[in-house]
N, C-alpha and C. Protein backbone atom coordinates (compact mmCIF):
# COMPACT_ATOMS: atom_id res chain seq x y z
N UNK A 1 113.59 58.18 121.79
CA UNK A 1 114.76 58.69 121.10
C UNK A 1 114.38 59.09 119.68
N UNK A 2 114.78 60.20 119.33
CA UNK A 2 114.41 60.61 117.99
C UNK A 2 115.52 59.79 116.89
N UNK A 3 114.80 60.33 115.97
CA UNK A 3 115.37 59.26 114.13
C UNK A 3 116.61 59.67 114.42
N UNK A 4 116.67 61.51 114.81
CA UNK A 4 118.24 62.04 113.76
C UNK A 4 119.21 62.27 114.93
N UNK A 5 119.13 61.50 115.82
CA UNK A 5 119.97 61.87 116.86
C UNK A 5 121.02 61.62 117.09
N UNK A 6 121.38 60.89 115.87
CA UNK A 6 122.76 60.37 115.21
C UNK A 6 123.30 61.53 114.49
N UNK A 7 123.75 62.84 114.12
CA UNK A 7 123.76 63.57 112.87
C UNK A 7 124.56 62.98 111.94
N UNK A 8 125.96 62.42 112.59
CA UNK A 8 126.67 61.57 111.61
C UNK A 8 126.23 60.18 111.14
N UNK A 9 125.02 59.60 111.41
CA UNK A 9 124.39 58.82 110.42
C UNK A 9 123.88 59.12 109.00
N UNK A 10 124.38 59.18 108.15
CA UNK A 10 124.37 59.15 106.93
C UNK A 10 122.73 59.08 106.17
N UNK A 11 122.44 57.81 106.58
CA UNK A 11 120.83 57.23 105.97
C UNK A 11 120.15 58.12 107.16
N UNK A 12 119.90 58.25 107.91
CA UNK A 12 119.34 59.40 108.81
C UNK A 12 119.23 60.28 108.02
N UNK A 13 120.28 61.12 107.77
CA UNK A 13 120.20 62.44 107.42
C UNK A 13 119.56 62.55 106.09
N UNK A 14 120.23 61.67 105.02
CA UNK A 14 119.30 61.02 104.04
C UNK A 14 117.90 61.14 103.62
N UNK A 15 117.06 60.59 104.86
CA UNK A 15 115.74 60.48 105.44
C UNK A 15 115.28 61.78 105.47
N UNK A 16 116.14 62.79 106.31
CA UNK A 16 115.38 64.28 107.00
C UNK A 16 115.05 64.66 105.45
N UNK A 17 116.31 64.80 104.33
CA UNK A 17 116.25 65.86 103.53
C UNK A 17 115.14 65.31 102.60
N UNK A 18 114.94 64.03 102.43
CA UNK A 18 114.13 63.29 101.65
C UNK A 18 112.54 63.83 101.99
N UNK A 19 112.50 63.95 103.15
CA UNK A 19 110.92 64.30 103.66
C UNK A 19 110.92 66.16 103.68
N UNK A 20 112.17 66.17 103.80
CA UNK A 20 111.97 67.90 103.57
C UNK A 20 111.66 68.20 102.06
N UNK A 21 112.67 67.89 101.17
CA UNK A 21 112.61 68.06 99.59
C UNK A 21 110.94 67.95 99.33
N UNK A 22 110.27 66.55 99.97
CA UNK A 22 109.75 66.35 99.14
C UNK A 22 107.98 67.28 99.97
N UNK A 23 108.51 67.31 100.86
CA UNK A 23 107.10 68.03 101.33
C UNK A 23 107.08 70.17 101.19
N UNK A 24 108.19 70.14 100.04
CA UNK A 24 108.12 71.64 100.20
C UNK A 24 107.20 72.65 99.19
N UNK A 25 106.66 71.69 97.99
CA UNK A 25 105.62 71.73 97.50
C UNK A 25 104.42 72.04 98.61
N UNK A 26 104.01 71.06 99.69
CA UNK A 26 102.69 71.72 100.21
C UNK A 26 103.26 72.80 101.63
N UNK A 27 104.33 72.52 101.77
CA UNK A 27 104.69 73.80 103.14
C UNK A 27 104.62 74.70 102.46
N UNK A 28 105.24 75.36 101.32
CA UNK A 28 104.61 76.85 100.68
C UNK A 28 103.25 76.82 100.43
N UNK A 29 102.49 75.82 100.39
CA UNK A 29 101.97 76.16 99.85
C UNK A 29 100.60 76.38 101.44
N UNK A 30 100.95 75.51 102.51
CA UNK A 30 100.51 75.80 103.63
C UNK A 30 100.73 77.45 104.09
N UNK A 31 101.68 77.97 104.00
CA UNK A 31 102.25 79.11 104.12
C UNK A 31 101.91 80.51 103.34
N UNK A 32 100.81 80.34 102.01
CA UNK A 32 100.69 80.83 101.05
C UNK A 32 98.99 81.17 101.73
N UNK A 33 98.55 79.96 102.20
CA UNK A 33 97.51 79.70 102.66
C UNK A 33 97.03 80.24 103.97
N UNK A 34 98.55 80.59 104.53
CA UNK A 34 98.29 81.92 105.98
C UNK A 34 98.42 82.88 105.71
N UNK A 35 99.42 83.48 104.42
CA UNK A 35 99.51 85.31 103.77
C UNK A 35 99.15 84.93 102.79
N UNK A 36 97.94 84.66 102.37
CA UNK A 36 97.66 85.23 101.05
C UNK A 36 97.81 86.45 100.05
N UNK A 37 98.60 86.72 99.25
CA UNK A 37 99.28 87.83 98.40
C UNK A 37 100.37 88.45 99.40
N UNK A 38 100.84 87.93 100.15
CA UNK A 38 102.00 88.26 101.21
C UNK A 38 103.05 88.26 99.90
N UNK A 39 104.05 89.47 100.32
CA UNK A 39 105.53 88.86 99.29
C UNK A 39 106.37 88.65 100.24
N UNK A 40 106.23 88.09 101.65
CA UNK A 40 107.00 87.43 102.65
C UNK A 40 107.16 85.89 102.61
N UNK A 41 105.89 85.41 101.40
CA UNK A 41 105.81 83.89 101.81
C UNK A 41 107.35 83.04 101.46
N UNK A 42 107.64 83.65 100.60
CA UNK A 42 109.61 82.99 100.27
C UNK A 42 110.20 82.96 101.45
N UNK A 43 110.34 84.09 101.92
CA UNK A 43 111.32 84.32 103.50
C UNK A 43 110.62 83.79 104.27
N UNK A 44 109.30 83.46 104.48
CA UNK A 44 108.66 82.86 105.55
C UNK A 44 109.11 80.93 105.80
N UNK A 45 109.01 80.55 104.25
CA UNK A 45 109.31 79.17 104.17
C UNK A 45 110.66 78.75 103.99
N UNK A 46 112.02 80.08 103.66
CA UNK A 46 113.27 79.59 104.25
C UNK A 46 113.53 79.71 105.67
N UNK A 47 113.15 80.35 106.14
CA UNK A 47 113.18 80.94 108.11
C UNK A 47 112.19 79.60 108.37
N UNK A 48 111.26 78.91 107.49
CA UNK A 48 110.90 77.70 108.42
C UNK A 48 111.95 76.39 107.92
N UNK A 49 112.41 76.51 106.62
CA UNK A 49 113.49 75.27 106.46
C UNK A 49 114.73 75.14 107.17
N UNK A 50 114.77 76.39 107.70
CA UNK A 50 116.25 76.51 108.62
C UNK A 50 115.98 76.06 109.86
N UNK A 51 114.53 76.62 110.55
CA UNK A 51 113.93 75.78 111.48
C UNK A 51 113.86 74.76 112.45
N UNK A 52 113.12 73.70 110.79
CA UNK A 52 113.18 72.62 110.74
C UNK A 52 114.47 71.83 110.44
N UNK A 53 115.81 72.47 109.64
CA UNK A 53 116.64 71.88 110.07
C UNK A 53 117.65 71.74 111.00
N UNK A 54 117.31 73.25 111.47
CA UNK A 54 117.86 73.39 113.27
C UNK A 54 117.34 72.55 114.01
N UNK A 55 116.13 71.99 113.98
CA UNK A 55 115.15 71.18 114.78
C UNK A 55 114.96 69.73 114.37
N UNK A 56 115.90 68.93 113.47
CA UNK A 56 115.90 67.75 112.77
C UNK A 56 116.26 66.43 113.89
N UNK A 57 117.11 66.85 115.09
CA UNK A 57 117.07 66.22 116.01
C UNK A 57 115.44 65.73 116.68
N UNK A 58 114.68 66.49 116.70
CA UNK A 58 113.37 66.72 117.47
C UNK A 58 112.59 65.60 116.86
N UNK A 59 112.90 65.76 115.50
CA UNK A 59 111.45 65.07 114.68
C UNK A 59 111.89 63.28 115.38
N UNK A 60 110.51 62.66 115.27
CA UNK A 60 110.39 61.41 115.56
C UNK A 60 109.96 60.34 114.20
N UNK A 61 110.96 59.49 114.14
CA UNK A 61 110.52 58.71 113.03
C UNK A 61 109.56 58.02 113.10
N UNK A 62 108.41 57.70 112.05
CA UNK A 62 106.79 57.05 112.74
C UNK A 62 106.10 58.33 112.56
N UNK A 63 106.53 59.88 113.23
CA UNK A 63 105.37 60.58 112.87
C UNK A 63 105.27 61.20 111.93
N UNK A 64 104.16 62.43 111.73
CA UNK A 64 103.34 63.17 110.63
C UNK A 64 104.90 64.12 110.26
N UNK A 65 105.36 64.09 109.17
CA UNK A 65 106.74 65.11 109.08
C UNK A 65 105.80 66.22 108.75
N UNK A 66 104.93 66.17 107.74
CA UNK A 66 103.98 67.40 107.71
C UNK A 66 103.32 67.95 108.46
N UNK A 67 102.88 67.21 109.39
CA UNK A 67 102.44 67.87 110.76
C UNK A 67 103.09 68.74 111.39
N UNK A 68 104.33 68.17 111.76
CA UNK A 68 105.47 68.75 112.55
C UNK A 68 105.69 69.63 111.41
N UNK A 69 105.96 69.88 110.42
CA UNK A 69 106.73 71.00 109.65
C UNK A 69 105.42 72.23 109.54
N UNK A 70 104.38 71.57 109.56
CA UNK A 70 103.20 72.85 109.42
C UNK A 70 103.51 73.69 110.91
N UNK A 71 103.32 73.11 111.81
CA UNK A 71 103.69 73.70 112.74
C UNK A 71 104.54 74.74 113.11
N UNK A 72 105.64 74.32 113.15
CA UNK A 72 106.73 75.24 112.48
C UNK A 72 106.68 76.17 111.60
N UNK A 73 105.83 76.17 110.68
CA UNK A 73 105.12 76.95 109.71
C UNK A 73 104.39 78.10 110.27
N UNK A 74 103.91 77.34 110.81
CA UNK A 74 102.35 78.64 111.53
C UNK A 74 103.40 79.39 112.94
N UNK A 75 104.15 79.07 113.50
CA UNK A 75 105.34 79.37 113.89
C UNK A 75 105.65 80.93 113.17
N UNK A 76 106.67 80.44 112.40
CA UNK A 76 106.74 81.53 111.51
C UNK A 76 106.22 82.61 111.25
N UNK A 77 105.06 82.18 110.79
CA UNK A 77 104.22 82.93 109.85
C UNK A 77 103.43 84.09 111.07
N UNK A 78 103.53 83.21 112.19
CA UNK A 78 103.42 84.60 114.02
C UNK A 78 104.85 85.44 113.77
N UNK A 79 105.99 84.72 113.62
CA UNK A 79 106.58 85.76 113.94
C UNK A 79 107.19 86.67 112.63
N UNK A 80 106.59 86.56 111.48
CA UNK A 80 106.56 87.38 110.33
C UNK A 80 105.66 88.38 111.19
N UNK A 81 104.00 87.98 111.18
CA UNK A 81 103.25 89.02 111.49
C UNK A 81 103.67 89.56 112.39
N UNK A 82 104.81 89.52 113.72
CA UNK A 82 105.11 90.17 114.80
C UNK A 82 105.62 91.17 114.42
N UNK A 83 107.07 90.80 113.25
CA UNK A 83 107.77 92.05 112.40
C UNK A 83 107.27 92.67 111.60
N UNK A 84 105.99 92.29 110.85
CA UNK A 84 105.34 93.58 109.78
C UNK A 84 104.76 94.39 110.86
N UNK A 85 103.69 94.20 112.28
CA UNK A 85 103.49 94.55 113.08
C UNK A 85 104.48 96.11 113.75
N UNK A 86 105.71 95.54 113.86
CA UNK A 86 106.44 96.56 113.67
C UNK A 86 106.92 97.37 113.23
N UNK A 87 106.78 96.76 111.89
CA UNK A 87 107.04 97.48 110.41
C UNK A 87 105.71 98.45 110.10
N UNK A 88 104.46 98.35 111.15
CA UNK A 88 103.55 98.80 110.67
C UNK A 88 102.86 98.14 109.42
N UNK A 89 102.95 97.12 108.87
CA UNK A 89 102.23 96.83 108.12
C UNK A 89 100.88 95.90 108.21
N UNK A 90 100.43 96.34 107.77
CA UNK A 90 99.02 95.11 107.99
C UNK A 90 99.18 94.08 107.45
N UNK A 91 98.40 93.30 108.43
CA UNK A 91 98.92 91.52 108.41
C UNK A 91 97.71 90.83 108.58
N UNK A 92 97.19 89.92 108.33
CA UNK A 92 96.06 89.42 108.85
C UNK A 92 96.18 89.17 110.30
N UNK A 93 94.66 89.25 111.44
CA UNK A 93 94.97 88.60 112.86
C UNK A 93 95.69 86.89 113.27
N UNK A 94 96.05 86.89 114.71
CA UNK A 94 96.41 85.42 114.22
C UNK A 94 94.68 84.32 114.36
N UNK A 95 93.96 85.31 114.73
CA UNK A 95 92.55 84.51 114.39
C UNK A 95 92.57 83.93 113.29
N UNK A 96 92.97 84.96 112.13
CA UNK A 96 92.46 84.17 111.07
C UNK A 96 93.49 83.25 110.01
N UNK A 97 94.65 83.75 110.81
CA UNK A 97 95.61 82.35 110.05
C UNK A 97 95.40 81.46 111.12
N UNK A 98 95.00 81.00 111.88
CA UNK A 98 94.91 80.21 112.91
C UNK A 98 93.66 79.02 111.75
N UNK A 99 92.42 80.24 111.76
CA UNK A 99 91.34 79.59 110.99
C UNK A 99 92.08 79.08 109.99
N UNK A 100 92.63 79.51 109.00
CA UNK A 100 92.80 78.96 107.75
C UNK A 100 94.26 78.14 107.59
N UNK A 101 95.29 78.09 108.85
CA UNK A 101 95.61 76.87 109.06
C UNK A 101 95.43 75.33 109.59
N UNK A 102 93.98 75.56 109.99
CA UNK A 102 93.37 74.66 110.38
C UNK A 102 92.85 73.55 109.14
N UNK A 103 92.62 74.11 107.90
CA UNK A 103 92.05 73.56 106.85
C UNK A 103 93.14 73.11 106.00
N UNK A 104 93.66 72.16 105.91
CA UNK A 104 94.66 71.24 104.89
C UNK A 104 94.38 71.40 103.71
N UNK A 105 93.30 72.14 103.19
CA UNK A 105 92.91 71.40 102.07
C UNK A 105 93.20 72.52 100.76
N UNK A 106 93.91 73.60 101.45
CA UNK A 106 94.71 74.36 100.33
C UNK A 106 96.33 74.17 99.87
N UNK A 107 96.39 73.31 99.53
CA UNK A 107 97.62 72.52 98.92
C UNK A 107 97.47 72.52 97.90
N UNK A 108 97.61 74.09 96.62
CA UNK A 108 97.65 74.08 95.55
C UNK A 108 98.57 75.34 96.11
N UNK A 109 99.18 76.12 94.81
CA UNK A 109 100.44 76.76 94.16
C UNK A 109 99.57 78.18 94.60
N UNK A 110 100.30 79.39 94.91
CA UNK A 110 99.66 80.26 95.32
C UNK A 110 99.18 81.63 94.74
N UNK A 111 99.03 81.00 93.06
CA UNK A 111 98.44 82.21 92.11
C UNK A 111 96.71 81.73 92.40
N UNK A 112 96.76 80.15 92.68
CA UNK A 112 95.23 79.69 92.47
C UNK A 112 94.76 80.56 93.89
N UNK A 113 95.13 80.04 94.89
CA UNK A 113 94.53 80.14 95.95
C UNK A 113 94.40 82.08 96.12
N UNK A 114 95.14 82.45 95.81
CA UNK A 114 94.95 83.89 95.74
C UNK A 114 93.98 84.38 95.26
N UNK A 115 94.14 83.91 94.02
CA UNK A 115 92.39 84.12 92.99
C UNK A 115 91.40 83.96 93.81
N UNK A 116 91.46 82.63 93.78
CA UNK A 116 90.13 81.84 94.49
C UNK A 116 89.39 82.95 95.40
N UNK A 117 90.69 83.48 96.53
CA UNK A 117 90.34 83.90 97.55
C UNK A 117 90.10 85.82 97.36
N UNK A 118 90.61 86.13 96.24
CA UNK A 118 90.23 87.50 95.60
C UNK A 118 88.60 87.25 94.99
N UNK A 119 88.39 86.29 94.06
CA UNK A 119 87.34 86.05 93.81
C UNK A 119 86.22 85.78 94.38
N UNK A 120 86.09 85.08 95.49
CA UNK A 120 85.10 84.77 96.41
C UNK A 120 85.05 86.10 97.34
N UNK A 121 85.73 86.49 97.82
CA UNK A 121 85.51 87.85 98.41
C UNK A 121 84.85 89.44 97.55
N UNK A 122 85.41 89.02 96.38
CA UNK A 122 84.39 89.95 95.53
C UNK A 122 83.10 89.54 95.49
N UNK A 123 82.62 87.68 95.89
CA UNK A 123 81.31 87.90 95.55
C UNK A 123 80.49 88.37 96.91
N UNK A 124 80.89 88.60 98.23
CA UNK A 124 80.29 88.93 99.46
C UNK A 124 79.74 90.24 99.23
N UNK A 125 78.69 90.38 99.58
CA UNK A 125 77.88 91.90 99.81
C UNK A 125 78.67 92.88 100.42
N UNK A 126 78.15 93.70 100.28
CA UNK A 126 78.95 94.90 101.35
C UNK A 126 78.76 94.82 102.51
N UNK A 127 77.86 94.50 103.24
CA UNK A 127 77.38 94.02 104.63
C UNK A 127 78.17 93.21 105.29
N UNK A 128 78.73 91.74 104.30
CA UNK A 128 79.51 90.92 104.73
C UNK A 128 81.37 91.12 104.73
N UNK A 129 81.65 92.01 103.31
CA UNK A 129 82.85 92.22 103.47
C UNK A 129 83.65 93.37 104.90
N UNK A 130 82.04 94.25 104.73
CA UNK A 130 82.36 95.13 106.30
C UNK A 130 82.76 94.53 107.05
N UNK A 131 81.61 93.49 107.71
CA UNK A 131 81.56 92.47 108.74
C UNK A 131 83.28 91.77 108.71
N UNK A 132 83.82 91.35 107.68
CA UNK A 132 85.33 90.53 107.85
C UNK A 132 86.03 91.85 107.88
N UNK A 133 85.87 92.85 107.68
CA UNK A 133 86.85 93.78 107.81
C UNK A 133 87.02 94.07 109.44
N UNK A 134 85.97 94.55 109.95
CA UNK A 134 85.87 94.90 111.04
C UNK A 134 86.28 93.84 112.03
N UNK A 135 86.39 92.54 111.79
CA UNK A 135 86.24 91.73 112.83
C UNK A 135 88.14 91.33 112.17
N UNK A 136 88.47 91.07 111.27
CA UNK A 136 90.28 91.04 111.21
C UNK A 136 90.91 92.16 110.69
N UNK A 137 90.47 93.21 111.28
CA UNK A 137 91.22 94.70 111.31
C UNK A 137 92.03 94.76 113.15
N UNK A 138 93.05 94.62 112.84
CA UNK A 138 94.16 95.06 114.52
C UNK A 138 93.20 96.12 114.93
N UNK A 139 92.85 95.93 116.77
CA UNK A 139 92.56 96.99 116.96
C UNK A 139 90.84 97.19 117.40
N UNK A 140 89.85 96.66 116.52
CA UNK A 140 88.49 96.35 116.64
C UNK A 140 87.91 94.99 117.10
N UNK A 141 86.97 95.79 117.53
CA UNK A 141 86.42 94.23 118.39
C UNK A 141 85.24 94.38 118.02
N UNK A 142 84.55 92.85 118.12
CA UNK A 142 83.20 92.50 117.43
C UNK A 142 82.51 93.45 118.05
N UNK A 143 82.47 93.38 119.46
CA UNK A 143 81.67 94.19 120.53
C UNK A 143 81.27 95.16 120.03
N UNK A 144 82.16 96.05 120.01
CA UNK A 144 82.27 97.67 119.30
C UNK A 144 81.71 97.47 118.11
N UNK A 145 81.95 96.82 117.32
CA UNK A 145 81.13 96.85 115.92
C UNK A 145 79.57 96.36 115.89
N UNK A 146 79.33 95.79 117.01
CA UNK A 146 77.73 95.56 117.69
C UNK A 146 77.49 96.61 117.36
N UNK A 147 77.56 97.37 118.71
CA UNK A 147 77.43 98.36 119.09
C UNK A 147 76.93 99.27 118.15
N UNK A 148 77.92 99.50 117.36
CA UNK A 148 78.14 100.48 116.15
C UNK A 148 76.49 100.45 115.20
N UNK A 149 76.71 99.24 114.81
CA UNK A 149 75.75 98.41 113.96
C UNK A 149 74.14 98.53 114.40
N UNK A 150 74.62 98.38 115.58
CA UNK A 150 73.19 98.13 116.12
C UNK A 150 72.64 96.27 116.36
N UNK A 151 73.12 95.63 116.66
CA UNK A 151 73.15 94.23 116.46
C UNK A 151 74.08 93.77 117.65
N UNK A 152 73.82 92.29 118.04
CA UNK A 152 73.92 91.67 118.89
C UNK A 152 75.22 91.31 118.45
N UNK A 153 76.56 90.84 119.75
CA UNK A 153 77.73 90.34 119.08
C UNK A 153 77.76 88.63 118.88
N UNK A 154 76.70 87.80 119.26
CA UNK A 154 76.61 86.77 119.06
C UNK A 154 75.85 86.83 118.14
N UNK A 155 74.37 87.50 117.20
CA UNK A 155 74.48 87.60 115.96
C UNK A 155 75.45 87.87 114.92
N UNK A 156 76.36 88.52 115.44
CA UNK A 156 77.62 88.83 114.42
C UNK A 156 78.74 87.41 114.48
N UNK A 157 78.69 86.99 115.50
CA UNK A 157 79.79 85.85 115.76
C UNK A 157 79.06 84.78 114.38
N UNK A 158 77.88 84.62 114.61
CA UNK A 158 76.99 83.62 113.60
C UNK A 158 77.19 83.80 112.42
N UNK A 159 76.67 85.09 111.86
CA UNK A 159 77.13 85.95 110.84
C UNK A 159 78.91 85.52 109.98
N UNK A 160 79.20 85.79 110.72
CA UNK A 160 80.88 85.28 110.87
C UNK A 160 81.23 83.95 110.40
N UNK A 161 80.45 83.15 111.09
CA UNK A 161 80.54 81.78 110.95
C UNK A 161 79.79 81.41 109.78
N UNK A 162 79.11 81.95 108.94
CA UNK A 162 78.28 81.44 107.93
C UNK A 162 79.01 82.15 106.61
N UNK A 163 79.98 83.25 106.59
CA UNK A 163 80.43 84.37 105.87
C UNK A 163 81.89 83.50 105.67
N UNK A 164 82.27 82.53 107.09
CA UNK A 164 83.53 81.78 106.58
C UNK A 164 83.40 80.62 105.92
N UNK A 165 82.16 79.90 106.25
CA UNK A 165 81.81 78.96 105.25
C UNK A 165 81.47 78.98 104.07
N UNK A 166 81.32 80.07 103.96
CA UNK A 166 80.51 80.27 102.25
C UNK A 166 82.04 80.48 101.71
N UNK A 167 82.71 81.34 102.23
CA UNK A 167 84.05 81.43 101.60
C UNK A 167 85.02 80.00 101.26
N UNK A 168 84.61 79.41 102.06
CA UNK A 168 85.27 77.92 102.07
C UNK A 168 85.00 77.62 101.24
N UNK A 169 83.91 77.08 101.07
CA UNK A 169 82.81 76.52 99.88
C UNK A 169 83.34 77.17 98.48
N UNK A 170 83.13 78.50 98.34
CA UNK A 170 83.57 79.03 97.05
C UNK A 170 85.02 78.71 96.86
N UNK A 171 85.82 79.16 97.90
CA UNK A 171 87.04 78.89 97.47
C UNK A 171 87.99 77.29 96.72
N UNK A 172 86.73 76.10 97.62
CA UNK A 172 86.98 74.82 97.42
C UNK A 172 86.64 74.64 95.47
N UNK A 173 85.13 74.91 95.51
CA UNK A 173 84.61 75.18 94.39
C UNK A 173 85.51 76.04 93.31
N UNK A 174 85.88 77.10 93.66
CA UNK A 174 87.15 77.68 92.83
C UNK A 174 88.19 76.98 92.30
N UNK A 175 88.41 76.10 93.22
CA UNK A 175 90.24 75.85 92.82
C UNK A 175 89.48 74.00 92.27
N UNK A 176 88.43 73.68 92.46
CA UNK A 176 88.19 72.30 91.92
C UNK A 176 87.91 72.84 90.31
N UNK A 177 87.29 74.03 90.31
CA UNK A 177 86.89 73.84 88.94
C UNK A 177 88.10 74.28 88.06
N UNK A 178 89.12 75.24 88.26
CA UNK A 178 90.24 74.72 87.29
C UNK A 178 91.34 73.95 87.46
N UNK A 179 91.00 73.08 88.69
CA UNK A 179 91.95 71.41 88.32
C UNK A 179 91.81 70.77 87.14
């Protein structure tokens, strides 16, 4: 049986808004962390507070409220990209908010993380920024960009994988050094 399955319990409800209020500091900022320089991330994190409080029955007392609310988050943040999609606008793949909702560890305010992530991408070669273009551009596939290249697509997958770590790394390094 869930916590809020009372709605007219008082201290229940109490509880929901208490863990909502207080976790909305890192849900934007989880959210900031899937559109980076998005000007959707506002509408993205009221369409998830409405959500989550459409969904306040669901939550279980005992578990991760941040868990469950990221979720819901990355939620969202699919069906933002479904409507810019339509809107024609470019959006990142859900590859790569997938990737970079996987990592908790951007829970800062979203002028830093923007930087960070403008900055570290300026320092990639041209070789490498191609390489992320081509591979989270709608539409292209590693294959084809083998191809293109002249190179193997499991050298490029590697490639990939060493081009997201370094970005990690800088970006971590970024936002530690003006804490």
């Amino acid at each position: 049986m869930s916590m809020f399955s009372n709605r007219k319990n008082p201290e229940n409800l109490q509880v929901f808004i208490k863990l909502l209020t207080e976790h909305q500091g890192n849900l934007r900022a989880f959210i900031v962390s899937l559109m980076p320089g998005s000007p959707d991330v506002l509408d993205v994190l009221q369409e998830t507070n409405v959500v989550l409080w459409n969904k306040r029955d669901q939550f279980e007392h005992g578990t991760n409220f941040l868990a469950w609310s990221f979720q819901i988050a990355r939620y969202e943040v699919h069906r933002q990209r479904d409507r810019a999609r339509r809107d024609q606008r470019i959006m990142f793949s859900e590859e790569l908010v997938d990737l970079l909702s996987n990592d908790g560890s951007y829970e800062t305010n979203e002028e830093k993380i923007h930087a960070a992530l403008d900055t570290c991408l300026g320092k990639l070669n041209e070789g490498q920024r191609e390489l992320i273009e081509e591979r989270y551009t709608p539409g292209h596939s590693l294959e084809d960009y083998a191809s293109r290249s002249g190179r193997t697509a499991g050298s490029l997958r590697i490639a990939l994988l060493r081009i997201r770590e370094s970005l990690k790394r800088c970006i971590d390094n970024t936002l530690s050094s003006k804490s």
